[in-house]
Protein backbone atom coordinates (compact mmCIF):
# COMPACT_ATOMS: atom_id res chain seq x y z
CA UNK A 1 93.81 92.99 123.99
CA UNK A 2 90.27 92.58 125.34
CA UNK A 3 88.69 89.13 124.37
CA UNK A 4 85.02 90.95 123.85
CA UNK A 5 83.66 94.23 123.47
CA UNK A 6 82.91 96.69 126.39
CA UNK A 7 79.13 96.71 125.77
CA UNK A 8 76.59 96.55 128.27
CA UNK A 9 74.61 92.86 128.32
CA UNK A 10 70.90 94.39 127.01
CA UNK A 11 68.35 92.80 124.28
CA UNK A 12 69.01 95.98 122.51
CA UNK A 13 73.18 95.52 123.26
CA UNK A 14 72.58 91.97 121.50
CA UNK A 15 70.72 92.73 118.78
CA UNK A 16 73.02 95.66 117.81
CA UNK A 17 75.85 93.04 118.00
CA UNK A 18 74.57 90.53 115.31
CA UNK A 19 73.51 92.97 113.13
CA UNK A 20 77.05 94.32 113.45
CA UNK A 21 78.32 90.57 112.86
CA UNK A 22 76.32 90.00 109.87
CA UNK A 23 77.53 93.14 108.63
CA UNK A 24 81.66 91.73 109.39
CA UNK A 25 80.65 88.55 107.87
CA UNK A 26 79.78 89.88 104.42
CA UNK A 27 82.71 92.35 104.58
CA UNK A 28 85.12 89.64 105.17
CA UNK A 29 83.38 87.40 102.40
CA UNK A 30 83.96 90.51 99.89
CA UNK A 31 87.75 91.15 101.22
CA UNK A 32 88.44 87.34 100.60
CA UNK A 33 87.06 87.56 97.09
CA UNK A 34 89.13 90.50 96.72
CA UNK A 35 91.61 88.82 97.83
CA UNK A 36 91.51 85.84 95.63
CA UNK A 37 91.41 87.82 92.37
CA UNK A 38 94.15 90.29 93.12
CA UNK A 39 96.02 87.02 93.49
CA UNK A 40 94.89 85.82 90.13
CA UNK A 41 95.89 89.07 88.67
CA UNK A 42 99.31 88.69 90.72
CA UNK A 43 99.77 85.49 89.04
CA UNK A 44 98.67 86.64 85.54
CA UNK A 45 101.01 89.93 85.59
CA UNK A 46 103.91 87.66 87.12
CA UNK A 47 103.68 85.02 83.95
CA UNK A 48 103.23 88.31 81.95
CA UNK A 49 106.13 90.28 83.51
CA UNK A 50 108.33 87.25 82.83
CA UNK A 51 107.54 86.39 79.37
CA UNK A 52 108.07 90.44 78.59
CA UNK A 53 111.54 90.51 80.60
CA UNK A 54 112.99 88.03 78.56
CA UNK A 55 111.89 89.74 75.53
CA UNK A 56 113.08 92.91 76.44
CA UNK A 57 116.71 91.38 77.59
CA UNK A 58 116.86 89.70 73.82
CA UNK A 59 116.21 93.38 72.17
CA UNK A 60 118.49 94.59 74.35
CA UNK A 61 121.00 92.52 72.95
CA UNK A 62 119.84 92.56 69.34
CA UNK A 63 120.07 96.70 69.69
CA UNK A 64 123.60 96.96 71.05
CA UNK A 65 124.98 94.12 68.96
CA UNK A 66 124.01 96.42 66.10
CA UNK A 67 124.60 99.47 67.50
CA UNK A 68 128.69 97.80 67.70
CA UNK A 69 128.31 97.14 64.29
CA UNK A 70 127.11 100.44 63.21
CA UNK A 71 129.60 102.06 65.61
CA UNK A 72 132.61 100.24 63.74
CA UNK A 73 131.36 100.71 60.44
CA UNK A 74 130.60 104.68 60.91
CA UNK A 75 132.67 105.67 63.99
CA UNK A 76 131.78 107.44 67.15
CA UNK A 77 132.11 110.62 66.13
CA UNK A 78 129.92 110.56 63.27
CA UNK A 79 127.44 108.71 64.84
CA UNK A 80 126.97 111.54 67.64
CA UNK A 81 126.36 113.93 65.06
CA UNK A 82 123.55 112.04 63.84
CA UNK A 83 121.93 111.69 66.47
CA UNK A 84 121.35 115.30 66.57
CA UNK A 85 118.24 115.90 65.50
CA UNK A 86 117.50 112.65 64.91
CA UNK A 87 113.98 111.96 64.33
CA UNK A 88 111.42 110.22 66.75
CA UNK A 89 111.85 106.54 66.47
CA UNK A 90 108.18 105.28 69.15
CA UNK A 91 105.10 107.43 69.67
CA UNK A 92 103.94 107.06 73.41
CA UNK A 93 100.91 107.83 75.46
CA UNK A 94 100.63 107.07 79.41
CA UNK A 95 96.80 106.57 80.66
CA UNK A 96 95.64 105.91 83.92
CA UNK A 97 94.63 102.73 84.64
CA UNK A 98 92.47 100.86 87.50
CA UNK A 99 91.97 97.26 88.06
CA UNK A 100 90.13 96.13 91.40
CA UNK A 101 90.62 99.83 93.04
CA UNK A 102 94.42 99.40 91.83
CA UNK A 103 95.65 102.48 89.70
CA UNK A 104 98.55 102.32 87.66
CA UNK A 105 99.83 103.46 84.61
CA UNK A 106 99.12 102.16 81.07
CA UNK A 107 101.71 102.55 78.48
CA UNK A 108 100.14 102.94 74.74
CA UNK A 109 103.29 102.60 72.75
CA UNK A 110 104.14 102.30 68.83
CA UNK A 111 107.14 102.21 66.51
CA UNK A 112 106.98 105.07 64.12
CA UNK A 113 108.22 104.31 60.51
CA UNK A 114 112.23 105.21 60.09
CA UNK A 115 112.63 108.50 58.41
CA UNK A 116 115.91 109.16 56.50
CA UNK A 117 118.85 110.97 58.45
CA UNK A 118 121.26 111.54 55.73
CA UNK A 119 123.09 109.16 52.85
CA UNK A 120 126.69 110.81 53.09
CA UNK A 121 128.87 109.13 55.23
CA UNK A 122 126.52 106.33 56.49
CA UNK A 123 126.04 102.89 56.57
CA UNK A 124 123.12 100.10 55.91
CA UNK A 125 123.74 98.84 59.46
CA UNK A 126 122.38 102.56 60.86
CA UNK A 127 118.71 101.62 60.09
CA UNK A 128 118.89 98.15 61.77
CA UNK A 129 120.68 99.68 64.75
CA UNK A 130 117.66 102.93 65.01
CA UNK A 131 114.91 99.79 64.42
CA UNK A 132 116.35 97.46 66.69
CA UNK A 133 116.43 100.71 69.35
CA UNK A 134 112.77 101.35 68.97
CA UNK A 135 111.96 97.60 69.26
CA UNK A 136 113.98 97.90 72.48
CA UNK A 137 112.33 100.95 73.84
CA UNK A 138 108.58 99.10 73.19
CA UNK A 139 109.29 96.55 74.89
CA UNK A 140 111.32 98.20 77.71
CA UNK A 141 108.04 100.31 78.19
CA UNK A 142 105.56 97.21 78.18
CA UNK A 143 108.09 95.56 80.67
CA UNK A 144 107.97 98.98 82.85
CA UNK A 145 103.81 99.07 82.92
CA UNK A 146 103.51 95.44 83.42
CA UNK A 147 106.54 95.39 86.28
CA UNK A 148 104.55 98.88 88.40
CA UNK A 149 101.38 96.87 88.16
CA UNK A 150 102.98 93.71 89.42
CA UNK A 151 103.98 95.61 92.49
CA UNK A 152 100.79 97.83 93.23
CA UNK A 153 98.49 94.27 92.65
CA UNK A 154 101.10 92.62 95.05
CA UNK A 155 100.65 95.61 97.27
CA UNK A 156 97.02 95.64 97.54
CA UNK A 157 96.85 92.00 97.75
CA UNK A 158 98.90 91.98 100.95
CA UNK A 159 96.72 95.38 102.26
CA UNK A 160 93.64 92.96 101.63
CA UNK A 161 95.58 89.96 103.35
CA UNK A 162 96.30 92.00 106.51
CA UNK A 163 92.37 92.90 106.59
CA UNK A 164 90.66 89.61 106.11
CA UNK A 165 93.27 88.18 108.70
CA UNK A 166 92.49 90.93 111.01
CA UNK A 167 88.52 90.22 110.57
CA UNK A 168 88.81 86.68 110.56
CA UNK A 169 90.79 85.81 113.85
CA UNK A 170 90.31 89.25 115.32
CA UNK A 171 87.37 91.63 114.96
CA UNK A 172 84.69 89.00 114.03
CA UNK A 173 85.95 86.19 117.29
CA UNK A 174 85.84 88.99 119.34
CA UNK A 175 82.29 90.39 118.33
CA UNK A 176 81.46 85.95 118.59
CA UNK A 177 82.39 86.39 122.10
CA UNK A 178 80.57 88.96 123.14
CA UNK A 179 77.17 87.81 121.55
CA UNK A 180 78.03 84.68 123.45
CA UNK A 181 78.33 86.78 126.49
CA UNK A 182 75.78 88.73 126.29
CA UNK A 183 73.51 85.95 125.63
CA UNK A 184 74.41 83.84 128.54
CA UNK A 185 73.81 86.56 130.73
CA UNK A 186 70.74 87.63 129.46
CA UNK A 187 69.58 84.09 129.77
CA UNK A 188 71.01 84.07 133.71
CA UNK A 189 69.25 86.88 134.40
CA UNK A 190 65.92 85.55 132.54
CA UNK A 191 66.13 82.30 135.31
CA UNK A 192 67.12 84.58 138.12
CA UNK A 193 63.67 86.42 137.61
CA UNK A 194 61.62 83.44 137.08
CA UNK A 195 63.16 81.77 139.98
CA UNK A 196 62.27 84.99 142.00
CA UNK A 197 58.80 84.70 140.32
CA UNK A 198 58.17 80.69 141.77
CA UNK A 199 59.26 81.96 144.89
CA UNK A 200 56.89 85.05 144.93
CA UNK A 201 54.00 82.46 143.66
CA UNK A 202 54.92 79.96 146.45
CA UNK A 203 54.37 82.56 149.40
CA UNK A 204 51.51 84.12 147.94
């Protein structure tokens, strides 16, 4: 790789160059506050994620203790023919959703009150098994948005990463150089020609 750019050493080359570098300069200052609040938000969805994931593991369990319950109480059999037709336990809606030029997908989600399924042949333990479910299944679906934002934040954050690293010890050193370059040279040729000039004044 090329220390400095391939640019001819003019005023004009030079003053093309820093208005370049200015320009780098304020790109990299908005890529590293980019990149500081994507990590905020990294850190906010991890706390988030975690909190959620333990809640979700604890319905988990709550639901299929019950659900072993229910499943003694009533048997298998009977229990698959109630779940025919059984009616909608959540309500859900997925939304697009953006968050520094992140998209991902926002879960609107709601337990629906429990509608009856049947008294013959059923057992108290049926209702606290179908509400224990739908707990589950809100929080499973909170869990799911939080977890794809998580990754799309983290993946955007490293994106960012990889661009203020390339303008910081890449792009902008190399455009340094080059002003530097172009400067010196400018200035060598500026006491080449008033060298030349003495001399011209000394023999005339």
């Amino acid at each position: 790789m090329r220390d400095r750019l391939n640019i001819p050493p003019t005023k004009s080359s030079l003053l093309d160059l820093k208005r370049r570098l200015e320009f780098l300069n304020e790109g990299y200052r908005l890529l590293e506050r980019k990149r500081e609040l994507l990590t905020r938000l990294v850190y906010e969805k991890l706390a988030e994620y975690r909190r959620l994931n333990a809640s979700t593991r604890e319905a988990m369990s709550t639901a299929y203790r019950w659900l072993s319950v229910t499943q003694m109480r009533m048997g298998s059999h009977r229990l698959r023919q109630l779940s025919i037709g059984m009616p909608l336990a959540v309500e859900a809606k997925v939304l697009p959703r953006r968050n520094m030029s992140v998209q991902y997908p926002s879960v609107e989600i709601k337990k629906l009150p429990l509608l009856p399924v049947g008294f013959l042949a059923t057992d108290a333990s049926l209702d606290e098994t179908r509400s224990s479910f739908a707990d589950m299944i809100v929080r499973a679906a909170q869990l799911a948005e939080v977890e794809t934002a998580l990754w799309r934040l983290l993946e955007e954050q490293r994106k960012t990463q990889k661009r203020v690293n390339a303008l910081k010890y890449n792009v902008i050193p190399r455009f340094e150089r080059t002003i530097a370059y172009v400067e010196a040279t400018l200035e060598e040729e500026e006491r080449n020609t008033l060298f030349q000039l003495k001399l011209l004044a000394q023999r005339t």
